[in-house]
C-alpha atoms as a PDB file:
ATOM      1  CA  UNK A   1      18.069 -35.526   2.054  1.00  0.00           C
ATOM      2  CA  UNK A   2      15.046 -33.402   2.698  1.00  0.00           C
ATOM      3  CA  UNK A   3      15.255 -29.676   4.845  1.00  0.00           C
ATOM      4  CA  UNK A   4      12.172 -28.236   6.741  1.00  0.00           C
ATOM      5  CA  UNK A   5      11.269 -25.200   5.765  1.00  0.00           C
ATOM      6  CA  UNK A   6      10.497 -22.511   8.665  1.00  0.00           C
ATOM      7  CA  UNK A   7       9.179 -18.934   7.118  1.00  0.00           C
ATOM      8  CA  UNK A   8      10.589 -17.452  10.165  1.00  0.00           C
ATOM      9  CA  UNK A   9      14.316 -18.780   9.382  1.00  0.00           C
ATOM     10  CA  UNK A  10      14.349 -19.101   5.630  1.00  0.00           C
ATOM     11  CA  UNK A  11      11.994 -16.559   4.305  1.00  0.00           C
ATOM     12  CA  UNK A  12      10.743 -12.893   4.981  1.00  0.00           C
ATOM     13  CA  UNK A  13       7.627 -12.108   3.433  1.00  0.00           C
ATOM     14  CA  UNK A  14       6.630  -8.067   3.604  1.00  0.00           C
ATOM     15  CA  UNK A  15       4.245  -5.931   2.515  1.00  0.00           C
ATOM     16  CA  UNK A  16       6.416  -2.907   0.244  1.00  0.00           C
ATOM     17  CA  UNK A  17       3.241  -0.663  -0.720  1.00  0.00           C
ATOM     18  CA  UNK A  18      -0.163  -0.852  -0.989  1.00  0.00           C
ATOM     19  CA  UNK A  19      -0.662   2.626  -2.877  1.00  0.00           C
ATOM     20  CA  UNK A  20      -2.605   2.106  -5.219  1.00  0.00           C
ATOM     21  CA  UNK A  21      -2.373  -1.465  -5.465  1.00  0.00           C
ATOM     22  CA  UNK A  22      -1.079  -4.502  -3.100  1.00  0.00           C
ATOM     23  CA  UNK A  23       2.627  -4.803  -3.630  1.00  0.00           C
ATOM     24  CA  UNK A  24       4.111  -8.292  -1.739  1.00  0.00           C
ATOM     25  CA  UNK A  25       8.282  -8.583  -1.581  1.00  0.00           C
ATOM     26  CA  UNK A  26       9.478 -12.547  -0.574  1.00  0.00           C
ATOM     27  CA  UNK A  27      13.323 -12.632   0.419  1.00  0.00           C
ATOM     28  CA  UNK A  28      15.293 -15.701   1.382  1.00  0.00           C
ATOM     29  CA  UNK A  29      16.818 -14.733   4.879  1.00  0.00           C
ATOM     30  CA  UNK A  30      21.086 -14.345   4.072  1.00  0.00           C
ATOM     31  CA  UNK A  31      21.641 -16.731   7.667  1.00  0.00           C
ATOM     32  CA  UNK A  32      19.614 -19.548   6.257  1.00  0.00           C
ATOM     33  CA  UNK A  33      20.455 -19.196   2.678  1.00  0.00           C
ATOM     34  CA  UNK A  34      24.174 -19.174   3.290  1.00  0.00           C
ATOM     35  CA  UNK A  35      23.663 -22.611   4.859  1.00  0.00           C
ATOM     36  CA  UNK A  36      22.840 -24.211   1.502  1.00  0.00           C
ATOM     37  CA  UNK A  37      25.691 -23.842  -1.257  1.00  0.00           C
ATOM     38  CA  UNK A  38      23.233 -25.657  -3.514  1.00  0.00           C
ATOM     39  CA  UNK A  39      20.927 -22.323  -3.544  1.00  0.00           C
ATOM     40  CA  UNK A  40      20.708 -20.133  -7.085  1.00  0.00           C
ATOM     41  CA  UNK A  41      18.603 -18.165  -8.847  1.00  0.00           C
ATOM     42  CA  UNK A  42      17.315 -14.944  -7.584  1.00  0.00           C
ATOM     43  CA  UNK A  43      17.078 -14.244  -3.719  1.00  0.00           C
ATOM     44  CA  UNK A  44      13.607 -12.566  -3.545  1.00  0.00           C
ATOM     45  CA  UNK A  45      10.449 -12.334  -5.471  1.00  0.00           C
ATOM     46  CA  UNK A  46       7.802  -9.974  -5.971  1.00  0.00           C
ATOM     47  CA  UNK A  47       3.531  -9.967  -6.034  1.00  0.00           C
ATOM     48  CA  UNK A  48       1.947  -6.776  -7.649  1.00  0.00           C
ATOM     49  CA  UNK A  49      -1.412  -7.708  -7.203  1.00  0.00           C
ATOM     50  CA  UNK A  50      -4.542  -5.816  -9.283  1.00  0.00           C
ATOM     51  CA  UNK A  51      -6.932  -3.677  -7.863  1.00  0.00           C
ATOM     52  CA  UNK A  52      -9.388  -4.803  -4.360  1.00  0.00           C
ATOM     53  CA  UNK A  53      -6.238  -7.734  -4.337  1.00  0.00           C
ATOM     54  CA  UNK A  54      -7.047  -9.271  -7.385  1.00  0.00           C
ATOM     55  CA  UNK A  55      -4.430 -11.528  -9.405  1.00  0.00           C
ATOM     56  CA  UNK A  56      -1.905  -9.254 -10.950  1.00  0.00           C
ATOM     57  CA  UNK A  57       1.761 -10.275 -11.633  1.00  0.00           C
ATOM     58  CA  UNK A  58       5.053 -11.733 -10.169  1.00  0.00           C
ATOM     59  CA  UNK A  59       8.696 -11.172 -10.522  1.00  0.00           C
ATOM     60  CA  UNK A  60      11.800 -13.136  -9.821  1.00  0.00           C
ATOM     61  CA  UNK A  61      14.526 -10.812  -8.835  1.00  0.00           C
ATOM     62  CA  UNK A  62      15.182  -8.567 -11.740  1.00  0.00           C
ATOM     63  CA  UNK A  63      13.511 -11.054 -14.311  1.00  0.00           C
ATOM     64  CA  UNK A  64      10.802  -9.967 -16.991  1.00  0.00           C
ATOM     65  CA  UNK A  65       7.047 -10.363 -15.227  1.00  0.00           C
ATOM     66  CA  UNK A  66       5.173 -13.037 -15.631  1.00  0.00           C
ATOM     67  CA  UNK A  67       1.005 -13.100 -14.389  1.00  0.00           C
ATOM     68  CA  UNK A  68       0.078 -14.863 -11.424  1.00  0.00           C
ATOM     69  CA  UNK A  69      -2.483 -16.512 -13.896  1.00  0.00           C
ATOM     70  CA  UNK A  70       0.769 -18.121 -16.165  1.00  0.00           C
ATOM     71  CA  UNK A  71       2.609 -18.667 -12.341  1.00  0.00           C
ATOM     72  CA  UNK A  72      -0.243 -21.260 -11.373  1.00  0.00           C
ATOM     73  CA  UNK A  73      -1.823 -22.740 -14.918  1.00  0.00           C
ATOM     74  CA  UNK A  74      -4.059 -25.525 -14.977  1.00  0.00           C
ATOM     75  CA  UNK A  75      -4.317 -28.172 -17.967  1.00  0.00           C
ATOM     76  CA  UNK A  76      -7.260 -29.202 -17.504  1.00  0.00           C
ATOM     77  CA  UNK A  77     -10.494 -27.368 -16.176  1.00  0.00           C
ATOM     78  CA  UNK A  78     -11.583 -30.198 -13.848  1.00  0.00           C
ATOM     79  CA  UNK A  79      -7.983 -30.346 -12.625  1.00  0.00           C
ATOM     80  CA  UNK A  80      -6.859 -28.783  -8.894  1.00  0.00           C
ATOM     81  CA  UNK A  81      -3.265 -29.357 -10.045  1.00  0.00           C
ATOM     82  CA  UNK A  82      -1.664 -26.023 -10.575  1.00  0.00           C
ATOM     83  CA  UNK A  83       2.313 -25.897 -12.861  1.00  0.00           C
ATOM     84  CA  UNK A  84       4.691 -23.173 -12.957  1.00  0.00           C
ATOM     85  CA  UNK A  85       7.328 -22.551 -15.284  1.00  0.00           C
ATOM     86  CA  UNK A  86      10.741 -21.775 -12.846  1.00  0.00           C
ATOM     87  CA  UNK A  87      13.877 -20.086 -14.558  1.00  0.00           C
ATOM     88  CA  UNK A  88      15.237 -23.092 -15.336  1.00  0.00           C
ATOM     89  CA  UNK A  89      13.087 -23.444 -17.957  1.00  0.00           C
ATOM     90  CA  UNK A  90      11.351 -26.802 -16.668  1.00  0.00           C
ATOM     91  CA  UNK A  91       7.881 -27.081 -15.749  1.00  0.00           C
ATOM     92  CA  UNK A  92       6.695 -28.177 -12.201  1.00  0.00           C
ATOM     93  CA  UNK A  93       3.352 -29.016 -10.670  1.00  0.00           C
ATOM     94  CA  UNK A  94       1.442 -28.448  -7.538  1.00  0.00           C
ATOM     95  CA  UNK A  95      -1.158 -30.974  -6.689  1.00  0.00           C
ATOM     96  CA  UNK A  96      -3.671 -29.994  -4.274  1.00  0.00           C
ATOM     97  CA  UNK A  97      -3.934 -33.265  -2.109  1.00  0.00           C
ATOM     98  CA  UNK A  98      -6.170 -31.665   0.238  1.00  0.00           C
ATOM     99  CA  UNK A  99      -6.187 -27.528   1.716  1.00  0.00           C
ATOM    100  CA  UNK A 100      -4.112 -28.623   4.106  1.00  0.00           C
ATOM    101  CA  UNK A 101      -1.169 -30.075   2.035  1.00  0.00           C
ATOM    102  CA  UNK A 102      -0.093 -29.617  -1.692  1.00  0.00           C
ATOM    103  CA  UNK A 103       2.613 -31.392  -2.900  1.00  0.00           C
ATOM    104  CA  UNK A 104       5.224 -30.097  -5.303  1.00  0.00           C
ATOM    105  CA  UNK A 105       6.725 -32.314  -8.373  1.00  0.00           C
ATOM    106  CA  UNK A 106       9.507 -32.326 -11.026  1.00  0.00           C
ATOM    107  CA  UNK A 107       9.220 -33.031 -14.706  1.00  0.00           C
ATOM    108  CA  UNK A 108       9.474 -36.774 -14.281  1.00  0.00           C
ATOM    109  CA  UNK A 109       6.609 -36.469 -11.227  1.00  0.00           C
ATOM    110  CA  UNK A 110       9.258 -36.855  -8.388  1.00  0.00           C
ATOM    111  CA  UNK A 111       8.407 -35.326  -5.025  1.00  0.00           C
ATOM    112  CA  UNK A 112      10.875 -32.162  -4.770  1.00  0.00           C
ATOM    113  CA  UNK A 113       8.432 -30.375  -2.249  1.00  0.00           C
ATOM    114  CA  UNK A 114       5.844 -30.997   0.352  1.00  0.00           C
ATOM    115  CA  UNK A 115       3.660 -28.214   2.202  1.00  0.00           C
ATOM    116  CA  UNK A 116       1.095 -29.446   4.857  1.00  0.00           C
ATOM    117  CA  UNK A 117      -0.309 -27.969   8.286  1.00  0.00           C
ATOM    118  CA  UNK A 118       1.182 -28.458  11.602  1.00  0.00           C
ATOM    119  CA  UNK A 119      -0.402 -31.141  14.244  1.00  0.00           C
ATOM    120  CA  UNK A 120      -1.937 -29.111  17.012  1.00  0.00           C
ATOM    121  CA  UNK A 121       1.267 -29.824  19.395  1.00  0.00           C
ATOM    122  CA  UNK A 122       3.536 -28.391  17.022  1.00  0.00           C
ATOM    123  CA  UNK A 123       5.194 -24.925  17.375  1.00  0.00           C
ATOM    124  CA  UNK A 124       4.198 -23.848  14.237  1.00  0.00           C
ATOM    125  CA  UNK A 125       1.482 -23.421  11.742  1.00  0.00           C
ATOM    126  CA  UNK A 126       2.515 -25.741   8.418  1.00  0.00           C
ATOM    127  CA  UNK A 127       5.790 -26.632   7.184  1.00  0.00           C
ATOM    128  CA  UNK A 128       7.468 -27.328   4.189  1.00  0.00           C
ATOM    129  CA  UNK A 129       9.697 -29.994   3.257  1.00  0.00           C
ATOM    130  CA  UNK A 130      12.002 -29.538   0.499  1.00  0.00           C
ATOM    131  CA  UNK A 131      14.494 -32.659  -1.345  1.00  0.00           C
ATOM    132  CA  UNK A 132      18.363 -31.497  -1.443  1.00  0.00           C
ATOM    133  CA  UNK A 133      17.665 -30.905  -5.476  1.00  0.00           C
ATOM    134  CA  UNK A 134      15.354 -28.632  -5.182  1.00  0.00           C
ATOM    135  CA  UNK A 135      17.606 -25.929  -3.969  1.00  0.00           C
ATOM    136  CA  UNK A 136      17.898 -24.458  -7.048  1.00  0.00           C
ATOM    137  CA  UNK A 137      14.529 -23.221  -7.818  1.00  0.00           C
ATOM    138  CA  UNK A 138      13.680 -22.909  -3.872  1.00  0.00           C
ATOM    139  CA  UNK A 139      12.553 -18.954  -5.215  1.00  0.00           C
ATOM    140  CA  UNK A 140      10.477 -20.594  -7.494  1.00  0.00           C
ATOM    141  CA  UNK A 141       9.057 -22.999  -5.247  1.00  0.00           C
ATOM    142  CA  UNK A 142       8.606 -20.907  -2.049  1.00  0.00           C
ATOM    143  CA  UNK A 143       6.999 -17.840  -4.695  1.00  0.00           C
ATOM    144  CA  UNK A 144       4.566 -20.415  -6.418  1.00  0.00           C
ATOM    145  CA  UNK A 145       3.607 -22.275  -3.141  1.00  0.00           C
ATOM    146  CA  UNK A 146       2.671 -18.746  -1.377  1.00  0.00           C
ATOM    147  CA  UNK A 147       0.593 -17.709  -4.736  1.00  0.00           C
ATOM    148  CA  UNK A 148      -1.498 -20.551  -4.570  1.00  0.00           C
ATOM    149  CA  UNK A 149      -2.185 -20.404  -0.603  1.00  0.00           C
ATOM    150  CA  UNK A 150      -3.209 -16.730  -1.734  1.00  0.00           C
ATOM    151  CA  UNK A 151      -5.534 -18.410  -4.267  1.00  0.00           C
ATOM    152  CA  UNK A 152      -6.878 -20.800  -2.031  1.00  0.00           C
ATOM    153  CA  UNK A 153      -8.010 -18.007   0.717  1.00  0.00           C
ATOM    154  CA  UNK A 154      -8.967 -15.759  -1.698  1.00  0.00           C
ATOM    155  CA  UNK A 155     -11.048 -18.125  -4.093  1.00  0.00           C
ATOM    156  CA  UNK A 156      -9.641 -17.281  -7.268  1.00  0.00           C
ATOM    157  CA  UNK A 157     -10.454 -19.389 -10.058  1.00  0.00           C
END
């Protein structure tokens, strides 16, 4: 089983401050989360980015911070693949197929997630596709996936 992802259903992404630095707050919206029983971990996340918008740090909920640098490692320097410890103590990995789609795997390199743009008919602008077990890190998922479109835009290394 696999559920679409809409930001306008699922997620609210706003903008809290930006005095003196960039502070980002992503929620999971209560009508679509409710829908899901299989949902845990903390319902929002939060980007305090550095100075001119440069990486700073993330929290989950009411967690401990982490950097956005630790939120999207890389093993190797040639690699485009980016992992991301979620709460559940289990590393994950994005791989960069191409800008237009990253893909999001498990421990064992099974397809949990899938982000790619929309066809030009479609109503909307990408979408993400997300397996039934994936639920429970969906804060994880959703907060790692935005981070690296960030990096992507903003060319950070």
């Amino acid at each position: 089983m696999s559920l679409s992802w809409c930001p306008s259903r699922a997620s609210l992404v706003v903008q809290v401050d930006e005095n003196p630095n960039l502070i980002m707050k992503i929620a999971r919206e209560t009508p679509w989360a409710s829908q899901h029983s299989d949902i845990m971990g903390p319902p929002n996340s939060y980007f305090y980015f550095g100075p001119n918008r440069t990486p700073g740090h993330l929290i989950y909920g009411n967690s401990t911070y982490q950097t956005m640098a630790q939120a999207r490692h890389r093993k190797k320097e040639s690699s485009t693949s980016r992992y991301f410890w979620a709460q559940n103590i289990r590393e994950y990995k994005w791989r960069v197929i191409s800008p237009q789609r990253l893909e999001c795997v498990d421990p064992k390199g099974n397809l949990i997630a899938l982000w790619e743009t929309s066809q030009l008919a479609d109503p909307f602008a990408a979408k993400l596709t997300i397996k039934h077990a994936a639920l429970p890190i969906i804060t994880e998922i959703v907060t790692t996936l935005i981070l690296n479109r960030i990096a992507q835009v903003s060319n950070w290394q």
